[in-house]
N, C-alpha and C. Protein backbone atom coordinates (compact mmCIF):
# COMPACT_ATOMS: atom_id res chain seq x y z
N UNK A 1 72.17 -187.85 -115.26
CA UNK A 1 73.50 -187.40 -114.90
C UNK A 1 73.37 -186.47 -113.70
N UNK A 2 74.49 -186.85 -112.84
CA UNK A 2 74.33 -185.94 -111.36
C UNK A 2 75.57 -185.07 -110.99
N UNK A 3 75.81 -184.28 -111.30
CA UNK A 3 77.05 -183.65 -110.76
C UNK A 3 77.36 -183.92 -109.14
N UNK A 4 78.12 -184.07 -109.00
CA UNK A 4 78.89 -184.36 -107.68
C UNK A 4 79.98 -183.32 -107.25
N UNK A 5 80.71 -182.78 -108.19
CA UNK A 5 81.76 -181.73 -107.92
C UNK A 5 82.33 -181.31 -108.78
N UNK A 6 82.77 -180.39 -109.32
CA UNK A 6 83.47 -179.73 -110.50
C UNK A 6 84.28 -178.44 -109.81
N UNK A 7 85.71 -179.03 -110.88
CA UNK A 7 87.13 -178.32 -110.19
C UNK A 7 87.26 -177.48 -111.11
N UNK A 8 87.33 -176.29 -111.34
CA UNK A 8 87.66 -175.18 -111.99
C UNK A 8 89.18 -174.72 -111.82
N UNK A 9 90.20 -174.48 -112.81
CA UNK A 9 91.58 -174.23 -113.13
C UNK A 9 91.85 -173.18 -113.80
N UNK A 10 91.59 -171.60 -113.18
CA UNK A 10 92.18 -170.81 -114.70
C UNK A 10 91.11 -171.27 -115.48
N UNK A 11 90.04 -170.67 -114.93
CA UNK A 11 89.28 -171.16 -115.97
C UNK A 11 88.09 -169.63 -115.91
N UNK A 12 87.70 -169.20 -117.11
CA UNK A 12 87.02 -167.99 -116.93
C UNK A 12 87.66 -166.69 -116.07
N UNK A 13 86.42 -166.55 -114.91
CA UNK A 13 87.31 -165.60 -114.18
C UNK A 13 87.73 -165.98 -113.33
N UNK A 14 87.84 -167.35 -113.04
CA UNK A 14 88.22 -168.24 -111.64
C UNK A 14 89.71 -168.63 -112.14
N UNK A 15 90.57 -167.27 -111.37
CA UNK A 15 92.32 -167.48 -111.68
C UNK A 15 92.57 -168.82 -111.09
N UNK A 16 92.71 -168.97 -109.91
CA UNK A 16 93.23 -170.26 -109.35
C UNK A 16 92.07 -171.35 -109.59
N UNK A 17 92.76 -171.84 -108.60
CA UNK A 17 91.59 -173.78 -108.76
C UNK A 17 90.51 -173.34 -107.38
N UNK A 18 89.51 -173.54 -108.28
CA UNK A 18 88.07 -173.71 -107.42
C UNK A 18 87.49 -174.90 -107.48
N UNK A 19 86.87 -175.25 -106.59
CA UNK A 19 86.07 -176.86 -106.38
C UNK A 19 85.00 -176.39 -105.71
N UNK A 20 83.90 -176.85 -106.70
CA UNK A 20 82.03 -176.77 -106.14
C UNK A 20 81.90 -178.08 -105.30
N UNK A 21 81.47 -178.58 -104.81
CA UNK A 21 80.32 -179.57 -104.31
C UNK A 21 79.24 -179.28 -104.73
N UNK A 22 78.73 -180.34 -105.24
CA UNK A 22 77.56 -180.78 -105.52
C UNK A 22 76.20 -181.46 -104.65
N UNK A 23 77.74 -182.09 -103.58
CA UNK A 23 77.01 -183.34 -103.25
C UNK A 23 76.36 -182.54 -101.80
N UNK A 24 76.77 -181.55 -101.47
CA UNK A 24 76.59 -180.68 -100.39
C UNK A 24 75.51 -179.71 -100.58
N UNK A 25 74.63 -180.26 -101.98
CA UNK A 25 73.30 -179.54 -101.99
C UNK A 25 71.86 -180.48 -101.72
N UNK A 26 72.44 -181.83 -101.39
CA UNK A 26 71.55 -182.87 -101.47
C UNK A 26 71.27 -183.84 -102.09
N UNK A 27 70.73 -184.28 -102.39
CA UNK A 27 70.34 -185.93 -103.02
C UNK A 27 69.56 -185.49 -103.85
N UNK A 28 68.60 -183.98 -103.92
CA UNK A 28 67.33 -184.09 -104.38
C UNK A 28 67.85 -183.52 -106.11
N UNK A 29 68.62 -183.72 -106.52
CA UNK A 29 69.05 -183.58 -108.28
C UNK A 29 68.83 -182.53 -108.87
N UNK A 30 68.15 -181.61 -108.58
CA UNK A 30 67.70 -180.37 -108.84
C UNK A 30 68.57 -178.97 -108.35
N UNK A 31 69.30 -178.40 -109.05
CA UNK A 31 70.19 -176.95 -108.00
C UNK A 31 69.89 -175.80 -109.26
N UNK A 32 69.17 -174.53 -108.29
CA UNK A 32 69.72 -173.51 -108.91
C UNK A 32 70.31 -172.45 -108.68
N UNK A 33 71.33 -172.12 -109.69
CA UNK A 33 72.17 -171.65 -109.29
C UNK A 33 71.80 -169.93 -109.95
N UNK A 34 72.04 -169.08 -108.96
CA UNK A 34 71.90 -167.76 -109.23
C UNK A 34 72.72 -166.91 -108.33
N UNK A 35 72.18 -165.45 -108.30
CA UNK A 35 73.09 -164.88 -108.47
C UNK A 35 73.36 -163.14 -108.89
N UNK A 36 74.39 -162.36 -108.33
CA UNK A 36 73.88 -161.05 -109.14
C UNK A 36 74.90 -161.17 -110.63
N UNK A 37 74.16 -160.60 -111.53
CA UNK A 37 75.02 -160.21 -113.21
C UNK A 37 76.37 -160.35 -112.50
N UNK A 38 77.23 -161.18 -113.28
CA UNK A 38 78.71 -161.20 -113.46
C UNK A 38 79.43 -161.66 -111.86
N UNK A 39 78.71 -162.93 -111.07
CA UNK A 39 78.83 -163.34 -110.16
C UNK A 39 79.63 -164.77 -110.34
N UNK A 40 79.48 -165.36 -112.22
CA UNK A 40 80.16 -166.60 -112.53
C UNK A 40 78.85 -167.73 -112.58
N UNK A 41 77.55 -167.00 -112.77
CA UNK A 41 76.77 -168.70 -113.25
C UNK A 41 76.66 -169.25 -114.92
N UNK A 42 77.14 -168.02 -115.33
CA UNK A 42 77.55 -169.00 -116.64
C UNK A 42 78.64 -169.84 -116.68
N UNK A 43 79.31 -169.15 -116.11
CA UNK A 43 81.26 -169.79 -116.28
C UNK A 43 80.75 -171.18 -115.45
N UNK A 44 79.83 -171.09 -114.53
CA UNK A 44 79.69 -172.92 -113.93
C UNK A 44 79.16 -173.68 -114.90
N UNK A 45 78.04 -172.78 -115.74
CA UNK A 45 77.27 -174.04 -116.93
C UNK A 45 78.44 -174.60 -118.15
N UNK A 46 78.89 -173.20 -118.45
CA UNK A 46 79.96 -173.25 -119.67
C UNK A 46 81.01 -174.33 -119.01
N UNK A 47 81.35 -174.43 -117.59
CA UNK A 47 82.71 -175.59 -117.40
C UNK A 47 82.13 -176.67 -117.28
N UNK A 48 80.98 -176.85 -116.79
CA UNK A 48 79.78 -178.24 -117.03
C UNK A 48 79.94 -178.80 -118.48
N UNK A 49 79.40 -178.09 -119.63
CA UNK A 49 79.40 -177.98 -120.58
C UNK A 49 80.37 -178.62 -121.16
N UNK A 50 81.25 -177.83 -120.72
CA UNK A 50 83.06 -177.90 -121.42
C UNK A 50 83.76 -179.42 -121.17
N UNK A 51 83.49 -179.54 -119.51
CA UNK A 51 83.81 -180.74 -119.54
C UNK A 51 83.01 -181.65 -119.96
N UNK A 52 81.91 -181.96 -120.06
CA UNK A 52 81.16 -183.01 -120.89
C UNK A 52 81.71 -183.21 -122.53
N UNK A 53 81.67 -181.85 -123.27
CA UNK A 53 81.80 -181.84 -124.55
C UNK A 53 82.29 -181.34 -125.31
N UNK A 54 83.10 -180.16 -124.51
CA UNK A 54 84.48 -179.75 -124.96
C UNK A 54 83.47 -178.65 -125.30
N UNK A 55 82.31 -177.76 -125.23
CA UNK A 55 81.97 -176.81 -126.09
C UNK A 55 81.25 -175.74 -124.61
N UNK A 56 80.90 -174.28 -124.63
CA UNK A 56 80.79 -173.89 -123.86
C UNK A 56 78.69 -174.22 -124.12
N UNK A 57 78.21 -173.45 -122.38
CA UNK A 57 76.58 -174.26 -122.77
C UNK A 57 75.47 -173.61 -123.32
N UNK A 58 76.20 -172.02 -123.77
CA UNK A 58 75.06 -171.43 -124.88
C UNK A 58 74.32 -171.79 -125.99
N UNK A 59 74.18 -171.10 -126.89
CA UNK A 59 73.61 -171.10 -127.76
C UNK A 59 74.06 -170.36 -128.66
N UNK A 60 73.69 -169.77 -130.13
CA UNK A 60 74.72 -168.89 -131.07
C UNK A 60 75.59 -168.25 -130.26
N UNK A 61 76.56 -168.09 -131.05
CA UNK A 61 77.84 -167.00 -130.53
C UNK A 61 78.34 -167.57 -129.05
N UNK A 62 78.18 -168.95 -128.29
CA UNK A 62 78.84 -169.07 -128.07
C UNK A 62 79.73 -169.11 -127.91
N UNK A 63 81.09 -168.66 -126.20
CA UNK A 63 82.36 -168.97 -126.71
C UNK A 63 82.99 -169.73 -127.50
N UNK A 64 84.06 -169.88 -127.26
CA UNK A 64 84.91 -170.94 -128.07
C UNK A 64 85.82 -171.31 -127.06
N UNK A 65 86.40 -172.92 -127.10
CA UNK A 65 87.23 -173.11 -126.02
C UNK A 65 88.44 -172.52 -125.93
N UNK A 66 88.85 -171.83 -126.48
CA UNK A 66 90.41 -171.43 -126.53
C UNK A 66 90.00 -169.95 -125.89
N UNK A 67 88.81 -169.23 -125.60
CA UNK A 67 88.60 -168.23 -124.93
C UNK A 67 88.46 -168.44 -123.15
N UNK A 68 88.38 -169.89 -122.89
CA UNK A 68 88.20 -169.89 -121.42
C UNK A 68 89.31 -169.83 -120.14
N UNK A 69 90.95 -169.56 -121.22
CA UNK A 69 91.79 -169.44 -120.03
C UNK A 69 91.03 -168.13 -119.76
N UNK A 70 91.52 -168.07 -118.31
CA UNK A 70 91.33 -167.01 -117.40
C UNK A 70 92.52 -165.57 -117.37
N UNK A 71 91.99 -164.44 -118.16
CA UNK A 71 92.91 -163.17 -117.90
C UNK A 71 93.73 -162.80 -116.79
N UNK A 72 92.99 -163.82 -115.32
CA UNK A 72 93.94 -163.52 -114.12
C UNK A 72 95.02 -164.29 -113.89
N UNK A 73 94.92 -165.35 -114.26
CA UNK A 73 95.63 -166.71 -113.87
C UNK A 73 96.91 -166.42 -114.17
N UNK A 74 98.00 -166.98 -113.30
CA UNK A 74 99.53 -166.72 -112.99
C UNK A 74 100.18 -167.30 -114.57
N UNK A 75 101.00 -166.81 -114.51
CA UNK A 75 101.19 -167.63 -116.45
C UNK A 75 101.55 -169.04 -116.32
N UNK A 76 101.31 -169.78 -115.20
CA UNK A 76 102.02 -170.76 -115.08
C UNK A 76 100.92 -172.02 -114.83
N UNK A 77 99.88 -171.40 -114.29
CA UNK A 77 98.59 -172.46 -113.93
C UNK A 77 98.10 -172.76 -115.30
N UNK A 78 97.91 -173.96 -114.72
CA UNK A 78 97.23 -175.01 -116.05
C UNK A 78 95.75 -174.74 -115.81
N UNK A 79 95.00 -174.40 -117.02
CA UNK A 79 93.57 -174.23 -117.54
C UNK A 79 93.40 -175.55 -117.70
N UNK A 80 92.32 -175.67 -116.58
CA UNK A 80 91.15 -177.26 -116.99
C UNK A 80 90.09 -176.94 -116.39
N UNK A 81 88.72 -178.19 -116.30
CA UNK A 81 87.89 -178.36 -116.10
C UNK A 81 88.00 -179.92 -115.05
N UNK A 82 87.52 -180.49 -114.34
CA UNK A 82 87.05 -181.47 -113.94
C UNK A 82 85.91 -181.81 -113.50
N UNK A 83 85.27 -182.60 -114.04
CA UNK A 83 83.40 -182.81 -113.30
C UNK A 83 84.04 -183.90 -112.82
N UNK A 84 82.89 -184.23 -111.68
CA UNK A 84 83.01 -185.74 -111.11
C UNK A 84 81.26 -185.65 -110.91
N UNK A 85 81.46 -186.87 -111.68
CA UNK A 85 79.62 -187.03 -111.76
C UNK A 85 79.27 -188.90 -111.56
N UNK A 86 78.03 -188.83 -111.04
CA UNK A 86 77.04 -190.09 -111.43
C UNK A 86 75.95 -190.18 -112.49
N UNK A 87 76.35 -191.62 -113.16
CA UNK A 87 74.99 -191.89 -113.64
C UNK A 87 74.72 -193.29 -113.82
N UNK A 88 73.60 -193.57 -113.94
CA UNK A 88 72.91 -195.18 -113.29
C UNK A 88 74.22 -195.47 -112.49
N UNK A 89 74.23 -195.14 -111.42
CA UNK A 89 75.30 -196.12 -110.20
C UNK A 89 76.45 -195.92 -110.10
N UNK A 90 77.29 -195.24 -111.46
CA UNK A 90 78.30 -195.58 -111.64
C UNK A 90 79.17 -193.95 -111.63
N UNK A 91 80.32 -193.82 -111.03
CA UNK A 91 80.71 -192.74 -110.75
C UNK A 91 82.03 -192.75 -112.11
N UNK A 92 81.52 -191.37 -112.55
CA UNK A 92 82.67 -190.95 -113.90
C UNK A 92 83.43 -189.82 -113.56
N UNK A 93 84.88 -189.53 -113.70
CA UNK A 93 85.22 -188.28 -113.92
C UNK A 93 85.89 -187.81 -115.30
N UNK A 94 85.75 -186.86 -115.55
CA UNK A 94 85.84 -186.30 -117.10
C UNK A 94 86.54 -184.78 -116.57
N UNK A 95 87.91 -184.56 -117.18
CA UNK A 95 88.58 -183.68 -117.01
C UNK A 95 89.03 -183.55 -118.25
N UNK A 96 89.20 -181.86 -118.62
CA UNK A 96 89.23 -181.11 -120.18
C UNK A 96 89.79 -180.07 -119.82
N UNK A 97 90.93 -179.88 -121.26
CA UNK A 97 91.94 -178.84 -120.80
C UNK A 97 91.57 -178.00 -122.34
N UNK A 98 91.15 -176.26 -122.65
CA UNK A 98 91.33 -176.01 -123.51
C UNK A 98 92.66 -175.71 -124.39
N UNK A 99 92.53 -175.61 -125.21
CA UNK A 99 93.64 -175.16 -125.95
C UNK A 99 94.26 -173.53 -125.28
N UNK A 100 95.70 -173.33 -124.94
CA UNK A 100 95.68 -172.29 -124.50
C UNK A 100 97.27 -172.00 -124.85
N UNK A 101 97.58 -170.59 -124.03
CA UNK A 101 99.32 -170.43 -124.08
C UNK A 101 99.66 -170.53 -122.70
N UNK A 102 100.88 -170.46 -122.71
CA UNK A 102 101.64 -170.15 -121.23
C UNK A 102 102.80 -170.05 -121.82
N UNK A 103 103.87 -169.63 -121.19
CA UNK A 103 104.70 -169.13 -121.11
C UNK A 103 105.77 -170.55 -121.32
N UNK A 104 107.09 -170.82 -121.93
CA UNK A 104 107.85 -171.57 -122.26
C UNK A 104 108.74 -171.98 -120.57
N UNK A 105 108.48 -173.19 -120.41
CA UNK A 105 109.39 -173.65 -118.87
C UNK A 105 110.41 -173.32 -118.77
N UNK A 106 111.21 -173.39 -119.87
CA UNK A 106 112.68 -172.88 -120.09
C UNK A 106 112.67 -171.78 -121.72
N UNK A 107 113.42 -171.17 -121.41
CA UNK A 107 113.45 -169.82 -122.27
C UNK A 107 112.76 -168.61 -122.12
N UNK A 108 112.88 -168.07 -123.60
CA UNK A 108 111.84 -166.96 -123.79
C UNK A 108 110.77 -167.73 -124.20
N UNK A 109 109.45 -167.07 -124.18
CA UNK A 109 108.24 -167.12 -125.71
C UNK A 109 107.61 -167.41 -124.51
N UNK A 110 106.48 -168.38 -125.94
CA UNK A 110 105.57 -168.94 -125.56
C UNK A 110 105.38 -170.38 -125.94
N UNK A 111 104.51 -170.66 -125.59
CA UNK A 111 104.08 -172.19 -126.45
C UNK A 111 102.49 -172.54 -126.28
N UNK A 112 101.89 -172.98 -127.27
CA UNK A 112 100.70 -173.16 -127.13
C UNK A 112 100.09 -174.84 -126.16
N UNK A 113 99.70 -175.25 -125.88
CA UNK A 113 99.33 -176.39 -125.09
C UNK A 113 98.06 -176.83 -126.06
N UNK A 114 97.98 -177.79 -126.25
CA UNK A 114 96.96 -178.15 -127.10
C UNK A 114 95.36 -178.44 -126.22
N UNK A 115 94.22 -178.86 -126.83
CA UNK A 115 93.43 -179.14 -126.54
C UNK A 115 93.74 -180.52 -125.58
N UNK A 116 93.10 -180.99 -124.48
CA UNK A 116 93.52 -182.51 -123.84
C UNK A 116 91.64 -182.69 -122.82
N UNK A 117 91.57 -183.99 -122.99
CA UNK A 117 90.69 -184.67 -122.23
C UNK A 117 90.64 -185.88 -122.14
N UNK A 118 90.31 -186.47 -120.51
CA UNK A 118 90.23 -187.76 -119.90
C UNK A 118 89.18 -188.25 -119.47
N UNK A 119 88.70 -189.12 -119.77
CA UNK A 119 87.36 -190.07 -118.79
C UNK A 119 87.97 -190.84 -118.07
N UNK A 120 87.52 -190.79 -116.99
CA UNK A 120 87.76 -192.43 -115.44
C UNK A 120 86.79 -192.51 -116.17
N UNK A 121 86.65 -194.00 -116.31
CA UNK A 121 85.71 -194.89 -115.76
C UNK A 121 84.86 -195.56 -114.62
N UNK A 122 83.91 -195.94 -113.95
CA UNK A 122 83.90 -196.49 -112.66
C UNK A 122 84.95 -197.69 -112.29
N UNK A 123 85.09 -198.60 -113.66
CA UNK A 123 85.90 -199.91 -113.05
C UNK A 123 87.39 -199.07 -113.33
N UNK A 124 87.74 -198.07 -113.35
CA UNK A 124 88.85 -197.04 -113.52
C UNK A 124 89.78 -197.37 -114.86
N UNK A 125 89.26 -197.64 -116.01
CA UNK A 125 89.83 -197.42 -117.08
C UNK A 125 89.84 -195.85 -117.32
N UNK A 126 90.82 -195.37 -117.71
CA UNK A 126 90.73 -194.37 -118.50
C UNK A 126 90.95 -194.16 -120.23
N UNK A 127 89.72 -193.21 -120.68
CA UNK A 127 90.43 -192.90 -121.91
C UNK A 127 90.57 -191.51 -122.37
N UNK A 128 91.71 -191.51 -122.94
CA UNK A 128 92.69 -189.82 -122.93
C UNK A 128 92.43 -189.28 -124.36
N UNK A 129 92.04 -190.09 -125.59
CA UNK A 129 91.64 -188.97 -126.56
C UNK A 129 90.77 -188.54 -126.81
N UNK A 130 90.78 -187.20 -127.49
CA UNK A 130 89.81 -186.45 -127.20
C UNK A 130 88.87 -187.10 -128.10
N UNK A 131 88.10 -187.44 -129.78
CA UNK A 131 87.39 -188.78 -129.51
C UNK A 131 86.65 -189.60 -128.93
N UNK A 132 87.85 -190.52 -128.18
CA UNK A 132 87.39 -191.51 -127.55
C UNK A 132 86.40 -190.82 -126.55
N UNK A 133 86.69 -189.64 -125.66
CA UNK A 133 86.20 -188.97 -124.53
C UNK A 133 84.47 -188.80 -124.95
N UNK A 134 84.56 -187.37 -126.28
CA UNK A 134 83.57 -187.06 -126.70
C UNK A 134 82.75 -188.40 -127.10
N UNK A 135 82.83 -189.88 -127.49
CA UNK A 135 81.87 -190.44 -128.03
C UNK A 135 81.56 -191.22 -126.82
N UNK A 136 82.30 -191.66 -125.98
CA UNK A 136 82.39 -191.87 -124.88
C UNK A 136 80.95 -191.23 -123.94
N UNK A 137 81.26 -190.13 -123.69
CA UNK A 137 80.46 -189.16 -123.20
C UNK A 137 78.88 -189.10 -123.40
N UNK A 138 78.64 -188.89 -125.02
CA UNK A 138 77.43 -189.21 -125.18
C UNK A 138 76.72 -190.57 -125.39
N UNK A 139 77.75 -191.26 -124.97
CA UNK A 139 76.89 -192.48 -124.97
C UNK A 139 76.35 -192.39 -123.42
N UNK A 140 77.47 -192.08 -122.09
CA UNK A 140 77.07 -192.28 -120.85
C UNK A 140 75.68 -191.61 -121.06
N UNK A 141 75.80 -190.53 -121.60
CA UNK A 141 74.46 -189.47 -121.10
C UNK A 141 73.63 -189.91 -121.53
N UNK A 142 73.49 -190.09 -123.26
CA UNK A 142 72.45 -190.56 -123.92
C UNK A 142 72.09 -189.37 -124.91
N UNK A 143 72.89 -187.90 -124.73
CA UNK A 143 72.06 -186.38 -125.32
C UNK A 143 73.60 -186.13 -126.02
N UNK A 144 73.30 -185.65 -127.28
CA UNK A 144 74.40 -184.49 -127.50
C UNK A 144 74.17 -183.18 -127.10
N UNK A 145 75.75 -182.42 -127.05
CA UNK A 145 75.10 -180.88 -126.41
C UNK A 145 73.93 -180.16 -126.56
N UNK A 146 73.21 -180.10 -127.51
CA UNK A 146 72.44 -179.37 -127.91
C UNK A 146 71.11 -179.89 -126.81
N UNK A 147 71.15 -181.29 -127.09
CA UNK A 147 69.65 -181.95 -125.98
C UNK A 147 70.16 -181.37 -124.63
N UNK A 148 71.10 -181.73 -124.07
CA UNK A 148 71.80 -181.96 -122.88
C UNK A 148 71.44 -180.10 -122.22
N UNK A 149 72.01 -179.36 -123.38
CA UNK A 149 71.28 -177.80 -122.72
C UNK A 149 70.52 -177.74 -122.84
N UNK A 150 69.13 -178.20 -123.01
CA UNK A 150 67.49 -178.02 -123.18
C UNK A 150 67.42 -178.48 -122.50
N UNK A 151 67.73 -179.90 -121.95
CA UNK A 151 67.01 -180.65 -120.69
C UNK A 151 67.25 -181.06 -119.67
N UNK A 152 68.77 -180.81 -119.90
CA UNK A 152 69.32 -181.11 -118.03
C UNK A 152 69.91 -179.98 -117.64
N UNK A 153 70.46 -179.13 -118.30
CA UNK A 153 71.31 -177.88 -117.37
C UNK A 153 70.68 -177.16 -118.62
N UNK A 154 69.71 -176.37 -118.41
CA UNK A 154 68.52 -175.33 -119.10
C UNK A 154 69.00 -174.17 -118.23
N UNK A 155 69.83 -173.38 -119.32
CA UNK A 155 71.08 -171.75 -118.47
C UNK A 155 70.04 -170.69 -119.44
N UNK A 156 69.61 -169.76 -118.54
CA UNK A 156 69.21 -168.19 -118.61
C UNK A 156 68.52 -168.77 -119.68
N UNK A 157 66.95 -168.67 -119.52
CA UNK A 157 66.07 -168.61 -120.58
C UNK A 157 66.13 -170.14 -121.60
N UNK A 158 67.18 -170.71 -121.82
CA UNK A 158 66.63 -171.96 -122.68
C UNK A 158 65.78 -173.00 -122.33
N UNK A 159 65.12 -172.91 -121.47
CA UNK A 159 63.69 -173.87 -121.02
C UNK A 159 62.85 -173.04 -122.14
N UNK A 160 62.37 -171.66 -122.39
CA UNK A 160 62.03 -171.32 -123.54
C UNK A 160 61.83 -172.36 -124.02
N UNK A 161 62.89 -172.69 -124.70
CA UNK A 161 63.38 -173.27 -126.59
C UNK A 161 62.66 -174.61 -126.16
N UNK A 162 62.92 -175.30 -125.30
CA UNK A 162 62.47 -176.97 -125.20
C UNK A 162 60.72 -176.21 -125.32
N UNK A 163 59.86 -175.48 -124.71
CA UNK A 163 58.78 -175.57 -124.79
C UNK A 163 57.84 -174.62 -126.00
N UNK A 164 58.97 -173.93 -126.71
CA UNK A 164 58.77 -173.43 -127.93
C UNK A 164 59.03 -174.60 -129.09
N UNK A 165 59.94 -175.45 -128.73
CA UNK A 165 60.93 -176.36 -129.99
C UNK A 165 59.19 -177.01 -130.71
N UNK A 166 59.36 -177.23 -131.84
CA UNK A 166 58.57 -177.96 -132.48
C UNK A 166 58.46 -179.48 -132.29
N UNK A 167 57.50 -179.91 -132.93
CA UNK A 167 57.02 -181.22 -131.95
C UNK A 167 58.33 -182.06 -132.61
N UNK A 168 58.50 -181.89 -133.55
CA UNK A 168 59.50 -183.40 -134.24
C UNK A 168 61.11 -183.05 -132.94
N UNK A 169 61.38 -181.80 -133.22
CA UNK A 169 62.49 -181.85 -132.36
C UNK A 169 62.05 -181.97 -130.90
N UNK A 170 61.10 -181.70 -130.21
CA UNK A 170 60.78 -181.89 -129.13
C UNK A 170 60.65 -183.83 -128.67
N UNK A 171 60.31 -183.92 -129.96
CA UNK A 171 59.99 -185.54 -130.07
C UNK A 171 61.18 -186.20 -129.70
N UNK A 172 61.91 -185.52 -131.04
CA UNK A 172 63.87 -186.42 -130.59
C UNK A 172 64.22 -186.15 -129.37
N UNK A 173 64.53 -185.30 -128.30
CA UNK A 173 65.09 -184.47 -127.24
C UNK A 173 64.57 -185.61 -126.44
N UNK A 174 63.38 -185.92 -125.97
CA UNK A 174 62.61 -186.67 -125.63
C UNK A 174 62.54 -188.16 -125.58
N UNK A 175 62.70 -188.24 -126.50
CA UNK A 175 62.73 -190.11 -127.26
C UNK A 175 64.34 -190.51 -126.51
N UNK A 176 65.51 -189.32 -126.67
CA UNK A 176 66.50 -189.27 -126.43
C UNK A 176 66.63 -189.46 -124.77
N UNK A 177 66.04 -188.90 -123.95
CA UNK A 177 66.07 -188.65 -123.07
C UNK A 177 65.48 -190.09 -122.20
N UNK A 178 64.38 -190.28 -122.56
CA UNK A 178 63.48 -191.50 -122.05
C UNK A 178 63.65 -192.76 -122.89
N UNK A 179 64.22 -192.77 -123.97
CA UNK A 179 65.16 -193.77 -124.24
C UNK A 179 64.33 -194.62 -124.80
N UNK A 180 63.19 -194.23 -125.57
CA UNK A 180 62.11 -194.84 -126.04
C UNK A 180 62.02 -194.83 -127.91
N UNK A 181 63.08 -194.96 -128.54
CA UNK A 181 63.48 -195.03 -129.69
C UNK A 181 62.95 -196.47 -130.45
N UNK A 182 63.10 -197.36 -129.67
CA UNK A 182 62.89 -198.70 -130.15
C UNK A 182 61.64 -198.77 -130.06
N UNK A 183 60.37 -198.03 -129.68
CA UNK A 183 58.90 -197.81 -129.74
C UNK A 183 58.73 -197.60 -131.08
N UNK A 184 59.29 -196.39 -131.25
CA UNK A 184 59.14 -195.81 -132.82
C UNK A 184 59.45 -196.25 -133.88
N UNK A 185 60.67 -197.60 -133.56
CA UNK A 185 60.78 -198.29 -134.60
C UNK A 185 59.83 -199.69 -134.74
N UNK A 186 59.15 -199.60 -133.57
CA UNK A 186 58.31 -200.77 -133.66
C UNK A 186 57.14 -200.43 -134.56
């Protein structure tokens, strides 16, 4: 999986809409991203994260998605995520909205907005439930979250864990990754 660009909405501390490039770091698949304390390189893994799988990319005590609207954001901007990514050839975008409030279009109050997420497809099907998205998702990749933060976007210290993890889980992460499952059943 290659990131290509991810649009940030009210998302963390990013009030308005931000857009990374990806593709403006090279071909060579590898970026790291750093930084001084409280500069936003979690809030890039956590919207990586988020949009892949709806979950932020820690570990215990992780957020929760209903914590990622943004305290600055106008009451009116919509909280999402969008990645636009490749993998084997084929270009996906996956956009995820947490659960949040805003303010009622007409009246007083509030109203809550529910959880929402979309996959493009390359041949441009889309599918809009959340479900379909999440199973969707790990099939493109091949990892559920948990692999997916050990071995492709490894945030503050979890390369640790992959080279601490014990051999059986190191085994799955692995088997998962290189796609060599049907060995083991041979």
């Amino acid at each position: 999986m290659k990131p290509e660009r991810l649009t940030l909405s009210a998302f963390g501390p990013f009030a308005g809409c931000t857009e990374l490039s990806f593709e403006a770091l090279g071909a060579g698949g590898v970026f790291l991203i750093a930084g001084d304390t409280g500069a936003g390189k979690t809030t890039i893994f956590d919207a990586i994260s988020f949009a892949l799988y709806g979950e932020a990319s820690g570990g215990r005590g992780r957020r929760s998605g209903r914590s990622f609207r943004s305290d600055y954001a106008a009451p009116g901007q919509e909280t999402y995520v969008e990645l636009v990514f490749t993998q084997r050839g084929g270009t996906y975008t996956v956009r995820r909205s947490p659960e949040y409030t805003r303010p009622k279009k007409r009246g007083q109050g509030e109203i809550t907005v529910p959880p929402q997420a979309s996959l493009t497809e390359p041949d441009g099907t889309v599918l809009a439930r959340l479900e379909q998205v999440n199973a969707r998702v790990r099939e493109i990749i091949g990892l559920d979250r948990d692999q997916f933060a050990q071995t492709v976007m490894i945030a503050q210290g979890d390369f640790l864990k992959v080279l601490l993890a014990g051999t059986a889980q190191r085994s799955e992460i692995f088997r998962q990754i290189f796609h060599t499952g049907m060995f083991q059943e041979l």
